[in-house]
N, C-alpha and C. Protein backbone atom coordinates (compact mmCIF):
# COMPACT_ATOMS: atom_id res chain seq x y z
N UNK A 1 -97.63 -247.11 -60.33
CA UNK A 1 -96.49 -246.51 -60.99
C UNK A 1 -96.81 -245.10 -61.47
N UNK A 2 -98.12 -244.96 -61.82
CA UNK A 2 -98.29 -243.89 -62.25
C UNK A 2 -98.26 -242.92 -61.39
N UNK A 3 -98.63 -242.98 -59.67
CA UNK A 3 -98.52 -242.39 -58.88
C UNK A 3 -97.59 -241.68 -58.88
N UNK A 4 -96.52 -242.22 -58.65
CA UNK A 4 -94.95 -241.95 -58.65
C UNK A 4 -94.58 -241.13 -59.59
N UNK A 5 -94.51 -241.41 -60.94
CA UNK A 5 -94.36 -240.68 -61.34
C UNK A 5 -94.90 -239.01 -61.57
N UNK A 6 -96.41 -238.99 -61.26
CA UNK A 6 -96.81 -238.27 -61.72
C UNK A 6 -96.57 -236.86 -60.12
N UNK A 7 -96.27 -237.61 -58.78
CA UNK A 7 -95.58 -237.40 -57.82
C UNK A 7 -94.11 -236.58 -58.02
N UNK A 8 -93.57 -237.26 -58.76
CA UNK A 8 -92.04 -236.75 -59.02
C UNK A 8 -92.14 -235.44 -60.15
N UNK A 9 -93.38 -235.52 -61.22
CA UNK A 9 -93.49 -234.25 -62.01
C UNK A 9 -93.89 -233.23 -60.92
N UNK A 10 -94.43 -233.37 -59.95
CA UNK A 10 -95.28 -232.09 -59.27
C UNK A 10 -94.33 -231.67 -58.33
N UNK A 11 -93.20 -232.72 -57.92
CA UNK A 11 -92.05 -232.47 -57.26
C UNK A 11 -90.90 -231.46 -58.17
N UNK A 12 -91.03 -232.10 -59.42
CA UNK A 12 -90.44 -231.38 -60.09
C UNK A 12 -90.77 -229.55 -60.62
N UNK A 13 -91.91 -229.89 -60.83
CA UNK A 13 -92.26 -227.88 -61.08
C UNK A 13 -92.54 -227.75 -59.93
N UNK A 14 -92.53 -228.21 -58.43
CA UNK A 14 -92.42 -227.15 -57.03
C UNK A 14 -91.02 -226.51 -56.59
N UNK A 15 -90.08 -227.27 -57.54
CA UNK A 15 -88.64 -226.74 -57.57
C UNK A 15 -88.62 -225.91 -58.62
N UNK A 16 -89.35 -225.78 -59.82
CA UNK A 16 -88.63 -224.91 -60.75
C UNK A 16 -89.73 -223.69 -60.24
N UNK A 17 -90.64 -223.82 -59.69
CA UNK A 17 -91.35 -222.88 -59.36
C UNK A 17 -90.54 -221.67 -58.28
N UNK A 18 -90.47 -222.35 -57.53
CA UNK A 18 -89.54 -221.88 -56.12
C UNK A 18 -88.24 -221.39 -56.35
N UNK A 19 -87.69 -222.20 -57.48
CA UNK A 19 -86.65 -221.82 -58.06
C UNK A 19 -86.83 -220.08 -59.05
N UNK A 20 -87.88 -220.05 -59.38
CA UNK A 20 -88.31 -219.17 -60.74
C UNK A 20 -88.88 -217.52 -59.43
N UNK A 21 -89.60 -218.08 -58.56
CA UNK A 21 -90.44 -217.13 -57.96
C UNK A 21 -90.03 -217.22 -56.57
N UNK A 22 -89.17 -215.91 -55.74
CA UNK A 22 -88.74 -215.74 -54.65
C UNK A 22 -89.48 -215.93 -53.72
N UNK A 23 -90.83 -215.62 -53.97
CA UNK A 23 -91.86 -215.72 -52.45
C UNK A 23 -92.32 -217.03 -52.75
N UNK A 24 -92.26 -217.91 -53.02
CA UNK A 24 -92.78 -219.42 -53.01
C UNK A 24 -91.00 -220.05 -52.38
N UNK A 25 -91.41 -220.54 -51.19
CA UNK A 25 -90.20 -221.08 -50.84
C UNK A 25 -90.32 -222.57 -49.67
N UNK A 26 -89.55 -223.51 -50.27
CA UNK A 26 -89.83 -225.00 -49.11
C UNK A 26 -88.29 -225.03 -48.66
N UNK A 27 -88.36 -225.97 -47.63
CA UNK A 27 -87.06 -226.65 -47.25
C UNK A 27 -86.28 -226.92 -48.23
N UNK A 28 -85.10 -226.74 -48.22
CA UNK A 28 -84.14 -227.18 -48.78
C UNK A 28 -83.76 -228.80 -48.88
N UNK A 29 -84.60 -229.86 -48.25
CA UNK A 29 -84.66 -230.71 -48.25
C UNK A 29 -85.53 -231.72 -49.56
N UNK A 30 -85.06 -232.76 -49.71
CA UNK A 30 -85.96 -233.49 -51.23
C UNK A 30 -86.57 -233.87 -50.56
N UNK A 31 -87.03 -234.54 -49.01
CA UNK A 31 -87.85 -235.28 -48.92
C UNK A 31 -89.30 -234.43 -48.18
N UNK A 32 -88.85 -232.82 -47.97
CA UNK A 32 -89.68 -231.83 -48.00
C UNK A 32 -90.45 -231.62 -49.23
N UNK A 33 -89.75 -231.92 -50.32
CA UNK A 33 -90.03 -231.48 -51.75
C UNK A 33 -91.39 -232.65 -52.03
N UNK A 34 -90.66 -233.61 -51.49
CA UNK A 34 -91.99 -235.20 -52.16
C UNK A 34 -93.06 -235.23 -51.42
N UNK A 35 -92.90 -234.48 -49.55
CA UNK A 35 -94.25 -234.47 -49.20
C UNK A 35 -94.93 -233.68 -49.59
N UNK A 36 -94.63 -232.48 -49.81
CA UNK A 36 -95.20 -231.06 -50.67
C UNK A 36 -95.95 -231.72 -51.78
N UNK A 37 -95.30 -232.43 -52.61
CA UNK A 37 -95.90 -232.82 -53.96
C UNK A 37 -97.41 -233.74 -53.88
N UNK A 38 -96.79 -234.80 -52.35
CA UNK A 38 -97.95 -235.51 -52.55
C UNK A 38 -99.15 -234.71 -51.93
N UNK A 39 -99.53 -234.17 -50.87
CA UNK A 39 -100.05 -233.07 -50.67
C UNK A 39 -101.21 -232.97 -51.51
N UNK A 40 -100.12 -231.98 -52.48
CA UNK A 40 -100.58 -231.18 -53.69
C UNK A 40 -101.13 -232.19 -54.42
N UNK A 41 -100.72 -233.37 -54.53
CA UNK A 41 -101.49 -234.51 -55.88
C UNK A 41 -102.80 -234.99 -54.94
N UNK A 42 -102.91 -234.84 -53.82
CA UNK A 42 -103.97 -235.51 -52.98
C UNK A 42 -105.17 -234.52 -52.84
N UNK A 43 -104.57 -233.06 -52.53
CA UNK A 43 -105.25 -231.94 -53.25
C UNK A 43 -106.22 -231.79 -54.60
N UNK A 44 -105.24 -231.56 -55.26
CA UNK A 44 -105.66 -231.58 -56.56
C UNK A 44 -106.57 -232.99 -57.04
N UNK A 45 -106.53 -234.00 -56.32
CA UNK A 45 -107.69 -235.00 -56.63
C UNK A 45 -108.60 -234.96 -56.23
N UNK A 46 -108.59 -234.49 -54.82
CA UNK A 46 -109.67 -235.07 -54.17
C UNK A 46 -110.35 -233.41 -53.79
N UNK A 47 -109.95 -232.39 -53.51
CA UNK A 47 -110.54 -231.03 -53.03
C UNK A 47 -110.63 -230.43 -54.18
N UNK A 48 -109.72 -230.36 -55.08
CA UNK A 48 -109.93 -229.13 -56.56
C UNK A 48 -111.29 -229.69 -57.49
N UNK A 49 -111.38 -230.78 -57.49
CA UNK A 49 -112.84 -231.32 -58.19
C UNK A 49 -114.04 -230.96 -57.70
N UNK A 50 -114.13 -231.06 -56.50
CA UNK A 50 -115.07 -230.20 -55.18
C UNK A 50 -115.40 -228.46 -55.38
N UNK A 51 -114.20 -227.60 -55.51
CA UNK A 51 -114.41 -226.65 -55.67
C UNK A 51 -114.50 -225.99 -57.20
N UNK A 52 -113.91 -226.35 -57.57
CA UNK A 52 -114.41 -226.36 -59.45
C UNK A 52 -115.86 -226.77 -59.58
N UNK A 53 -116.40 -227.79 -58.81
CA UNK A 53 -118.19 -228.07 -59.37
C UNK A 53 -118.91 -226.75 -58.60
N UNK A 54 -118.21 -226.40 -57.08
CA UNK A 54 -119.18 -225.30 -56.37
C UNK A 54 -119.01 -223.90 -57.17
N UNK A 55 -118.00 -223.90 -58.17
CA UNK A 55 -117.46 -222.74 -58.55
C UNK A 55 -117.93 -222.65 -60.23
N UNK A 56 -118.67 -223.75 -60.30
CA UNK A 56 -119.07 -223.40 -62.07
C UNK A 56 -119.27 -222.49 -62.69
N UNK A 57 -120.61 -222.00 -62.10
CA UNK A 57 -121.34 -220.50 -62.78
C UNK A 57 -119.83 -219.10 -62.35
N UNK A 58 -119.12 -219.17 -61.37
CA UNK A 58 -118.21 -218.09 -61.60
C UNK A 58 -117.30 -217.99 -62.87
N UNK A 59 -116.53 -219.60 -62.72
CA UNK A 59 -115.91 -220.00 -63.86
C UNK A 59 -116.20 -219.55 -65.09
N UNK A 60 -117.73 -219.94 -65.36
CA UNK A 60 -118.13 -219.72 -66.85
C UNK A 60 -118.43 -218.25 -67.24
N UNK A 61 -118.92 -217.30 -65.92
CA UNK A 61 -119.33 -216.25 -66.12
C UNK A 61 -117.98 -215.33 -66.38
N UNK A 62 -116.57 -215.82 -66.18
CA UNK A 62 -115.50 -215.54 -66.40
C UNK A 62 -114.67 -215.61 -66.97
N UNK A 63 -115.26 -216.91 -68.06
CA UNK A 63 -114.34 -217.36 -69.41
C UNK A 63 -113.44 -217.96 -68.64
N UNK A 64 -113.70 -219.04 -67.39
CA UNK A 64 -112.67 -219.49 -66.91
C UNK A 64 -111.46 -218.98 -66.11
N UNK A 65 -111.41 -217.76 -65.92
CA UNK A 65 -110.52 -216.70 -65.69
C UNK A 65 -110.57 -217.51 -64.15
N UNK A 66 -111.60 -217.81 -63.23
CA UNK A 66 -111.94 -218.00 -62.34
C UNK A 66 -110.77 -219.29 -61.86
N UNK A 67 -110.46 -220.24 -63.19
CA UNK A 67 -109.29 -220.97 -62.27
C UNK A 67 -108.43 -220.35 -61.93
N UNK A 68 -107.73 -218.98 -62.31
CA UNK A 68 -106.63 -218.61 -61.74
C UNK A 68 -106.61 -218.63 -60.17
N UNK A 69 -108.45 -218.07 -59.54
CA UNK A 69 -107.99 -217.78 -58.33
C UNK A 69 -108.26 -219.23 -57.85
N UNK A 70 -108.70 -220.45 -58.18
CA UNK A 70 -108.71 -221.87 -57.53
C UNK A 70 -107.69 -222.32 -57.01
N UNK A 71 -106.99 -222.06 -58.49
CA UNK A 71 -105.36 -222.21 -57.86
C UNK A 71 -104.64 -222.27 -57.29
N UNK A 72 -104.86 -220.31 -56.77
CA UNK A 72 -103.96 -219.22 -55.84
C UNK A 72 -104.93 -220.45 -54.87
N UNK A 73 -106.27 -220.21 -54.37
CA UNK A 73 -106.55 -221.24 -52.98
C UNK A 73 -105.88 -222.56 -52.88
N UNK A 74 -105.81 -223.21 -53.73
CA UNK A 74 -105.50 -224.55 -53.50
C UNK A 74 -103.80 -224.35 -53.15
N UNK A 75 -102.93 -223.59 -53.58
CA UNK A 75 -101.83 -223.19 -52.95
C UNK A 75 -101.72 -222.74 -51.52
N UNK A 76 -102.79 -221.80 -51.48
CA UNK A 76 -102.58 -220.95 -50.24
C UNK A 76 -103.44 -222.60 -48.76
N UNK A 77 -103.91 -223.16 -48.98
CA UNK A 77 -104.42 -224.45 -48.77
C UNK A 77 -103.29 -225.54 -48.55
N UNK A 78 -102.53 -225.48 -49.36
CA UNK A 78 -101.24 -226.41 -49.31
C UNK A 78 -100.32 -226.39 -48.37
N UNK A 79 -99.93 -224.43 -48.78
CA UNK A 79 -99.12 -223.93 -47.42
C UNK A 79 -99.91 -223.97 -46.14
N UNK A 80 -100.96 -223.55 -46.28
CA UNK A 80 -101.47 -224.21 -44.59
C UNK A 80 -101.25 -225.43 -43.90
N UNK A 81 -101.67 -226.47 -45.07
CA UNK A 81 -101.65 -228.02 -44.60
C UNK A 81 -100.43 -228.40 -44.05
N UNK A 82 -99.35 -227.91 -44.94
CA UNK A 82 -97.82 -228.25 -44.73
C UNK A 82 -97.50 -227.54 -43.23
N UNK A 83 -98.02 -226.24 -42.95
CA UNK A 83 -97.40 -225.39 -41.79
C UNK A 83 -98.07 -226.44 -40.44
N UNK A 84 -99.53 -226.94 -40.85
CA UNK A 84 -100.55 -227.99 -39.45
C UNK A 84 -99.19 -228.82 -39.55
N UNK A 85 -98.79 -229.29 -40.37
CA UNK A 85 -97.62 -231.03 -40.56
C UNK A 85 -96.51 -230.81 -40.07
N UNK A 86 -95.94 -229.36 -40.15
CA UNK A 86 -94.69 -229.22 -39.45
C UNK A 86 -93.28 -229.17 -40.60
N UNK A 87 -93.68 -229.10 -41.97
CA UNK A 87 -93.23 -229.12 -43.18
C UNK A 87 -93.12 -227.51 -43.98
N UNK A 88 -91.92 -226.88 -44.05
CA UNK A 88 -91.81 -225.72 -44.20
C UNK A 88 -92.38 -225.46 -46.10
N UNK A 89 -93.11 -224.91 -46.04
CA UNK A 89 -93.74 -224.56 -47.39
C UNK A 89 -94.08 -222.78 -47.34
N UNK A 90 -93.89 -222.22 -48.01
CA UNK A 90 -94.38 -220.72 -47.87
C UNK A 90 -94.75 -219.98 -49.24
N UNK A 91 -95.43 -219.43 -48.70
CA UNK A 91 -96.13 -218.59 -49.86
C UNK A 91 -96.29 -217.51 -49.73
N UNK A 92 -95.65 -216.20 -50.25
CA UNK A 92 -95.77 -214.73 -49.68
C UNK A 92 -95.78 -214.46 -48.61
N UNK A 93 -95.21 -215.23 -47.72
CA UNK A 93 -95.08 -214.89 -45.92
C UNK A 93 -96.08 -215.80 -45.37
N UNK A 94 -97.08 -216.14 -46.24
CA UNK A 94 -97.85 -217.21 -45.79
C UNK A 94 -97.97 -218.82 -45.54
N UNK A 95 -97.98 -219.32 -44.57
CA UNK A 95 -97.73 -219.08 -43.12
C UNK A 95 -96.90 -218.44 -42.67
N UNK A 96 -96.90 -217.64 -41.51
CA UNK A 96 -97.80 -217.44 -40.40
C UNK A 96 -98.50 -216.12 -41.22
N UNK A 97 -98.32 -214.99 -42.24
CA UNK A 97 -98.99 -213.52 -42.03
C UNK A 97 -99.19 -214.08 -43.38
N UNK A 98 -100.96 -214.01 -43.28
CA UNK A 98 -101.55 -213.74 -44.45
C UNK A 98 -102.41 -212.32 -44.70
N UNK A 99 -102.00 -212.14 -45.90
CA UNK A 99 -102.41 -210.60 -46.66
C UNK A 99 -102.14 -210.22 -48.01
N UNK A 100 -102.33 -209.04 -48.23
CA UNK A 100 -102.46 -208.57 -49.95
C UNK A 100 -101.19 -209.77 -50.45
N UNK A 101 -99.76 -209.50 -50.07
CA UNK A 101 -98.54 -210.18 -50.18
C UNK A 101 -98.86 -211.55 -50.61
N UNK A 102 -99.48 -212.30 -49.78
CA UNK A 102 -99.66 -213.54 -49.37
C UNK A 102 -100.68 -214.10 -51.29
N UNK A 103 -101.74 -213.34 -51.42
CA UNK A 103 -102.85 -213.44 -52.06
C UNK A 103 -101.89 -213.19 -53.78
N UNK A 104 -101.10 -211.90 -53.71
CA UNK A 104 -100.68 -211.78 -54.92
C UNK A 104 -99.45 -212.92 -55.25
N UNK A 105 -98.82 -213.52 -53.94
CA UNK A 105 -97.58 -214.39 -54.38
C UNK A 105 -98.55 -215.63 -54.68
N UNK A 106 -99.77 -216.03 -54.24
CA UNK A 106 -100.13 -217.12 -54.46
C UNK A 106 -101.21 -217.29 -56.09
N UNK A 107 -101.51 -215.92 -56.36
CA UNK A 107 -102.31 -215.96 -57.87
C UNK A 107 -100.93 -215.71 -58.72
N UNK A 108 -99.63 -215.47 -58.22
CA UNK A 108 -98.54 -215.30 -59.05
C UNK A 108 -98.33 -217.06 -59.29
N UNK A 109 -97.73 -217.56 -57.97
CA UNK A 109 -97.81 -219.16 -57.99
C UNK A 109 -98.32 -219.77 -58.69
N UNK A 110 -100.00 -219.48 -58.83
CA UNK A 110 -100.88 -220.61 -59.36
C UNK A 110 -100.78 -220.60 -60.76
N UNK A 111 -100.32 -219.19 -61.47
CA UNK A 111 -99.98 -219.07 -62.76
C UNK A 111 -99.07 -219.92 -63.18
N UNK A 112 -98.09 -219.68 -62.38
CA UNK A 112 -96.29 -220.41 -62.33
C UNK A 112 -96.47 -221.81 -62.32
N UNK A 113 -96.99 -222.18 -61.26
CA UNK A 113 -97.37 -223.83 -61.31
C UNK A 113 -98.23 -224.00 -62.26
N UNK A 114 -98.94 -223.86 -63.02
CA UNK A 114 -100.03 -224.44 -64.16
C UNK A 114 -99.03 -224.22 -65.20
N UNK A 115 -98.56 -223.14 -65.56
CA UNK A 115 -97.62 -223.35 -66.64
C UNK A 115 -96.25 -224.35 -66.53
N UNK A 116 -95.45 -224.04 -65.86
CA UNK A 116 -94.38 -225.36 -65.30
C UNK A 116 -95.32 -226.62 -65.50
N UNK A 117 -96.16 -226.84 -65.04
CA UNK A 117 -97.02 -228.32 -64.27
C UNK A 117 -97.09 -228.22 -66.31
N UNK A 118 -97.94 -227.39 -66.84
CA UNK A 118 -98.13 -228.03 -68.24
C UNK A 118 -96.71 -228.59 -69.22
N UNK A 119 -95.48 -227.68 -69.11
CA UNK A 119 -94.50 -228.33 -69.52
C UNK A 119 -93.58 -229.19 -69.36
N UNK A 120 -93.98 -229.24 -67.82
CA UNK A 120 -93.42 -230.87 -67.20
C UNK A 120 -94.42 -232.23 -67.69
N UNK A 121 -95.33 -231.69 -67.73
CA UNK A 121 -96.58 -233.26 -68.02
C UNK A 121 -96.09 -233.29 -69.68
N UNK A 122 -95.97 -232.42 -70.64
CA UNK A 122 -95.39 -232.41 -71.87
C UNK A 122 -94.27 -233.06 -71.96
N UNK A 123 -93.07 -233.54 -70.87
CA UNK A 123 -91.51 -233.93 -71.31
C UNK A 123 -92.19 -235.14 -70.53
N UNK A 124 -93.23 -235.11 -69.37
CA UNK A 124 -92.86 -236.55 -68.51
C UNK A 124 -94.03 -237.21 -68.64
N UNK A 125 -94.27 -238.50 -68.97
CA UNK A 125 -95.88 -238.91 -69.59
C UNK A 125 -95.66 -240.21 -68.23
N UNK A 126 -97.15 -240.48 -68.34
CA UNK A 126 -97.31 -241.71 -67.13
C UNK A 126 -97.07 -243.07 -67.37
């Protein structure tokens, strides 16, 4: 149960995100929206723990500053996965042209989603 729900919050700030920030953009479809999310929750479990331990000493030498750019990857990571699946997800043009564009919409994103993601987990508990 908790899955689900916690599925439907990440579904939920990938819409207010997309909604909030022009270059983050998915299908207009919900059931585009729920694979995106799970994705991202399968992500964020199983790869962001991985790169947060290889990324310690940057992290710390940065006051943490360093998750911002984990983030922007684990986004720019997402939109890839989704573009291999055939699932329209985009991020600053990225997929298919990645560049400066691509890098600043996705450290813009990762801001956007951590903040959304914190005030959605605040209204929606497991």
């Amino acid at each position: 149960m908790g899955f689900l729900i916690r599925t439907a919050a990440t579904a939920i700030t990938f819409a207010v995100v997309a909604y909030l920030l022009p270059q983050i953009s998915f299908g207009d479809d919900i059931t585009t929206l729920i694979v995106i999310s799970v994705i991202a929750g399968l992500l964020n479990a199983f790869v962001k723990p991985l790169i947060k331990l290889f990324t310690l000493p940057l992290t710390v030498m940065t006051l943490g500053l360093f998750g911002v750019v984990i983030n922007a990857a684990i986004l720019l990571l997402l939109a890839w996965i989704t573009d291999l699946i055939g699932v329209e997800f985009v991020v600053g043009g990225f997929p298919p042209d990645f560049g400066l564009s691509a890098i600043t919409a996705a450290i813009i994103g990762g801001i956007a989603v951590s903040i959304v993601g914190a005030i959605v987990g605040m209204v929606v508990h497991d």
